[in-house]
N, C-alpha and C. Protein backbone atom coordinates (compact mmCIF):
# COMPACT_ATOMS: atom_id res chain seq x y z
N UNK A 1 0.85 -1.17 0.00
CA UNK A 1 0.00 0.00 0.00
C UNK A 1 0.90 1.24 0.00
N UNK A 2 0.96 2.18 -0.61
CA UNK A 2 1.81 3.30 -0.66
C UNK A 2 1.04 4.42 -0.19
N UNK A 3 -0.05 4.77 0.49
CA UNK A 3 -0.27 5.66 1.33
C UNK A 3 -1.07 5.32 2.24
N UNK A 4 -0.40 3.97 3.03
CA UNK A 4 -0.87 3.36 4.48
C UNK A 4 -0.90 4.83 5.23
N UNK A 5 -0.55 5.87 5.46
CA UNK A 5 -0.74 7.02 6.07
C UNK A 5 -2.01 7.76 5.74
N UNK A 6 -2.53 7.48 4.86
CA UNK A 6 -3.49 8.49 4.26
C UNK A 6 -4.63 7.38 4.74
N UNK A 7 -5.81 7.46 5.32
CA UNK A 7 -6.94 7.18 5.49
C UNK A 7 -7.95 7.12 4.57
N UNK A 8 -9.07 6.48 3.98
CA UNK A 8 -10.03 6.08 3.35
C UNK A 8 -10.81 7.00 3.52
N UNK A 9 -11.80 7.35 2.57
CA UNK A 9 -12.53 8.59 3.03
C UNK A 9 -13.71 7.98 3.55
N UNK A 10 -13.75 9.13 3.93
CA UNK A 10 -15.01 8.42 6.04
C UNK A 10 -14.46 7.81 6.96
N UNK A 11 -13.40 7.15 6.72
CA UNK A 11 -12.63 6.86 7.82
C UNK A 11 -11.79 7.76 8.60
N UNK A 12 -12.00 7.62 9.93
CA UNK A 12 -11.12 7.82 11.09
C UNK A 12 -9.69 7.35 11.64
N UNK A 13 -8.77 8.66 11.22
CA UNK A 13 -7.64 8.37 11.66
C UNK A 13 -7.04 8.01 13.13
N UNK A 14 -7.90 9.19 13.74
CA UNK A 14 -7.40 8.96 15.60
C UNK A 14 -8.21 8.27 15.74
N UNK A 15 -8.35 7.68 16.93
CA UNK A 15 -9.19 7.19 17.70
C UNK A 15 -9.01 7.56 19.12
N UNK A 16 -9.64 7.50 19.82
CA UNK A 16 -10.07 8.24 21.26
C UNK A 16 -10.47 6.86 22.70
N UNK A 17 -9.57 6.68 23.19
CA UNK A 17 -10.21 5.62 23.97
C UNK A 17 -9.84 6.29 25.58
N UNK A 18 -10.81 5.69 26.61
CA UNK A 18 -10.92 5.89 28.05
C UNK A 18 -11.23 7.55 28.02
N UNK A 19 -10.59 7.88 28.93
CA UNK A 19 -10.79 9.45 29.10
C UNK A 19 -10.68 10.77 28.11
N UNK A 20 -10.42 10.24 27.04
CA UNK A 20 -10.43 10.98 25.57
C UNK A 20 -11.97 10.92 24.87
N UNK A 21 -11.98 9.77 25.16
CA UNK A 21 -13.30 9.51 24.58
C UNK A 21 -14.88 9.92 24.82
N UNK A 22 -14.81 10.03 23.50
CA UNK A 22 -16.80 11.48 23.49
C UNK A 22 -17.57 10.34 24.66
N UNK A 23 -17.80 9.25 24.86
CA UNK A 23 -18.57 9.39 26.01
C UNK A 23 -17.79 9.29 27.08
N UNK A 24 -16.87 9.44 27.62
CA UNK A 24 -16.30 9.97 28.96
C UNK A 24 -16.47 11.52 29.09
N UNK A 25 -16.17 11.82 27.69
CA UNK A 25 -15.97 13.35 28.07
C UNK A 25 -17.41 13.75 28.02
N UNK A 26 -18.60 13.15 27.74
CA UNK A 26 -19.94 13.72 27.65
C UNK A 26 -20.41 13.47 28.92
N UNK A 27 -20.11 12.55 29.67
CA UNK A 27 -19.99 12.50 31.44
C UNK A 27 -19.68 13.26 32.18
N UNK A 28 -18.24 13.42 31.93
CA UNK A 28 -17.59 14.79 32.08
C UNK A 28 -18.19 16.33 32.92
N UNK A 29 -18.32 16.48 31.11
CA UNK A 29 -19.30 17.67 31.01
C UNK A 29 -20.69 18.10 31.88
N UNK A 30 -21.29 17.01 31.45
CA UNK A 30 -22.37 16.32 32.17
C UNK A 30 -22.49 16.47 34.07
N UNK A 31 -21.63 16.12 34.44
CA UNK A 31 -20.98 16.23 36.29
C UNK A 31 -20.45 17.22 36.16
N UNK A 32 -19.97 18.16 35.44
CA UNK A 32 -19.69 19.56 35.84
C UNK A 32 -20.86 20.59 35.90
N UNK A 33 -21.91 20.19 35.10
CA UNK A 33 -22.81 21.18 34.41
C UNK A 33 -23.57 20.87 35.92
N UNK A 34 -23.54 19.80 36.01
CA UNK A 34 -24.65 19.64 37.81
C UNK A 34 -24.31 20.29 39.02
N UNK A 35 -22.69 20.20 39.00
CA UNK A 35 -21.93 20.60 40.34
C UNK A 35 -21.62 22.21 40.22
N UNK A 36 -21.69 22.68 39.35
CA UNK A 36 -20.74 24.09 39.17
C UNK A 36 -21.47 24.79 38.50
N UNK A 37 -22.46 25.92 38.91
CA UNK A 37 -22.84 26.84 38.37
C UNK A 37 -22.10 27.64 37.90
N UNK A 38 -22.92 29.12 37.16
CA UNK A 38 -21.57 29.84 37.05
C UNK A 38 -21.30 30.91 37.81
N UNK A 39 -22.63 31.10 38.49
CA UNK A 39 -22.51 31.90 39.91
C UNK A 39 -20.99 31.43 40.53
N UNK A 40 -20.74 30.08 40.63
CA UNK A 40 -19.67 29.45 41.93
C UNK A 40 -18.58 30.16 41.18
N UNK A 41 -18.53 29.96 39.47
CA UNK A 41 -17.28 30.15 38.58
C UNK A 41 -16.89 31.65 39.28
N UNK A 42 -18.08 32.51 39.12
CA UNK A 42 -17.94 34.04 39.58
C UNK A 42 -17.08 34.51 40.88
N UNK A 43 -17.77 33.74 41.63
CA UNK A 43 -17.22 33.49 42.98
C UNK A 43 -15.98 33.49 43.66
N UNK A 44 -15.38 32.26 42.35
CA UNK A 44 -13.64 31.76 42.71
C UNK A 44 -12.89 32.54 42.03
N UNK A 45 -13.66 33.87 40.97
CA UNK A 45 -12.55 34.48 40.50
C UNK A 45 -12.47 35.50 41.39
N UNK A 46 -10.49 36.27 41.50
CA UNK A 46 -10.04 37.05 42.00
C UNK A 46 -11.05 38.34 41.98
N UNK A 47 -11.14 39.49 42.84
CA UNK A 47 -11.84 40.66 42.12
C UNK A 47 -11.07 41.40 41.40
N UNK A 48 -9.84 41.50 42.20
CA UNK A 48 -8.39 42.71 41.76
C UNK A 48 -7.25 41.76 41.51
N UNK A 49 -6.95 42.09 40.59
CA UNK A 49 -5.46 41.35 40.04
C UNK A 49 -4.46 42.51 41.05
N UNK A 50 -3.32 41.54 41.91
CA UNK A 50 -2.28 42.64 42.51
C UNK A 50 -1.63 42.82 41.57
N UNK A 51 -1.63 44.44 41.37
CA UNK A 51 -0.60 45.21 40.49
C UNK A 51 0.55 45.52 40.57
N UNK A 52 1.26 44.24 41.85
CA UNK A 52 2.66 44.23 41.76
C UNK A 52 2.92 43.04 41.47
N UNK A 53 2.07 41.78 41.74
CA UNK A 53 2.31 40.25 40.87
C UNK A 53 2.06 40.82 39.17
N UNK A 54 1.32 41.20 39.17
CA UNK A 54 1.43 41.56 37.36
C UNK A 54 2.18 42.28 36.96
N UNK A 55 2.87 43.21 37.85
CA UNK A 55 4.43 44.03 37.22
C UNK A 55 5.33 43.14 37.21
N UNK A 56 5.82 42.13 38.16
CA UNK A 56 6.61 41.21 38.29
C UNK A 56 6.45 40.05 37.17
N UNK A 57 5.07 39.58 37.02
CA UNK A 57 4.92 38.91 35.25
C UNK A 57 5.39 39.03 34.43
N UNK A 58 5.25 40.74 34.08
CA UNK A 58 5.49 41.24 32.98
C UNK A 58 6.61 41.24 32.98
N UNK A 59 7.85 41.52 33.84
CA UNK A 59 9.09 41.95 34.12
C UNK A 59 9.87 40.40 33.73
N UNK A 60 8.99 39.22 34.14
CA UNK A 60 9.35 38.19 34.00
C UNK A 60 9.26 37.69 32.89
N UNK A 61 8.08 38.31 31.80
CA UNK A 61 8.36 37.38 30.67
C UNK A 61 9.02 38.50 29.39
N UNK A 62 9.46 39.67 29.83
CA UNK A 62 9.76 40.45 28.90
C UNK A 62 11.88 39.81 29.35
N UNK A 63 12.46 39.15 30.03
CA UNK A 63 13.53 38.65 30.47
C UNK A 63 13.77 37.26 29.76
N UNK A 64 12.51 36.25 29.77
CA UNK A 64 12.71 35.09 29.13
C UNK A 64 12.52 35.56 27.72
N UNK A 65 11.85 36.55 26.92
CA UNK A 65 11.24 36.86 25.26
C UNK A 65 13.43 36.62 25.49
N UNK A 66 13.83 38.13 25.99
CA UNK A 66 15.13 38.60 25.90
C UNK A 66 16.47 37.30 25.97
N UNK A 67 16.28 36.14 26.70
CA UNK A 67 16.93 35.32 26.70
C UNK A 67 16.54 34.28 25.45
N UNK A 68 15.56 34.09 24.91
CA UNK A 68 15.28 33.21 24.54
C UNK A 68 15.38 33.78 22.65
N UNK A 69 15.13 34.81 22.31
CA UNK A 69 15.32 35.22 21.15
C UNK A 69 16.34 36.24 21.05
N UNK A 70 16.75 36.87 22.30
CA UNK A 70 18.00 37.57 21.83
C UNK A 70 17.99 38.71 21.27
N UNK A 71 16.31 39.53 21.55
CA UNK A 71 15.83 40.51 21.55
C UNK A 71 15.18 41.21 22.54
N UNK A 72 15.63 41.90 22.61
CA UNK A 72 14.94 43.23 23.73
C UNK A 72 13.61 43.37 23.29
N UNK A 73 12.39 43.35 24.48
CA UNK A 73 11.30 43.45 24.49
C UNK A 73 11.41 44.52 24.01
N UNK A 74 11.67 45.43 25.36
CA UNK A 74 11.95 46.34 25.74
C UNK A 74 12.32 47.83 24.95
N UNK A 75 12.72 47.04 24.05
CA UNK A 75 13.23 48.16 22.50
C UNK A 75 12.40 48.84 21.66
N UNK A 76 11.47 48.34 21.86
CA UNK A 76 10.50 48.37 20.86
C UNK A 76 9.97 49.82 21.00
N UNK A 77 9.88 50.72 20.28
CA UNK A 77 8.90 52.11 20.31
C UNK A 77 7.57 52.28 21.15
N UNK A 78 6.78 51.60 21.04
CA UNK A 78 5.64 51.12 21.35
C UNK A 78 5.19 50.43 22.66
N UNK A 79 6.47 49.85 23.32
CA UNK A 79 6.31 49.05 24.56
C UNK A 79 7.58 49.75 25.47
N UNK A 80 8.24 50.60 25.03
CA UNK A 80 9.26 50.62 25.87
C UNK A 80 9.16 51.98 26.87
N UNK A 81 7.88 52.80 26.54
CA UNK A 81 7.32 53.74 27.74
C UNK A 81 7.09 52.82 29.01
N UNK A 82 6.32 51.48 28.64
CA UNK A 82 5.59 50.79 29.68
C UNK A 82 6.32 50.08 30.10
N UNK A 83 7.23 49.52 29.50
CA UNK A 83 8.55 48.81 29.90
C UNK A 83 9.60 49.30 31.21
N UNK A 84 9.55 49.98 31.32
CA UNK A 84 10.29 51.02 32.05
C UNK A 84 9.98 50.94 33.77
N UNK A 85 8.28 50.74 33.23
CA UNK A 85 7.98 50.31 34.49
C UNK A 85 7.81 49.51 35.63
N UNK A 86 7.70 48.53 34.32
CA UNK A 86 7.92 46.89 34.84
C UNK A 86 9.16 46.46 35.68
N UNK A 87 10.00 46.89 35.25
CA UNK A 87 11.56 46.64 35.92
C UNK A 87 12.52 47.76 36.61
């Protein structure tokens, strides 16, 4: 067969078994939709993000961009008023 890779049409390449699978995950869904309103969702979120963990974020991933590509966030026209502040 020379395109054992290529699938039959209508046929299914993946397959999905145990916890992948549409009826686990329709269970799933199913036991969340009973247990968890979205009132509760409302609830567990923060009200105020601290605006010194999110300076420290920012400070943190404008250091890995800089290590990792070897470019200054920071340089940029556009980001480097706000930049300033972060660090």
């Amino acid at each position: 067969m020379l395109l054992a890779h290529v699938p039959d049409q209508g046929e299914h390449l993946v397959r999905n078994y145990g916890r992948y699978s549409n009826r686990a995950r329709r269970t799933r869904m199913a036991e969340m939709a009973d247990t968890e309103t979205p009132a509760a969702v409302i609830e567990r979120m923060p009200e105020k993000v601290d605006p010194e963990a999110s300076r420290a974020a920012r400070a943190a991933w404008a250091r890995l961009i800089k290590k990792v590509y070897e470019a200054d966030p920071c340089s940029v026209p556009t980001v480097a008023g706000r930049c300033a502040s972060w660090l």
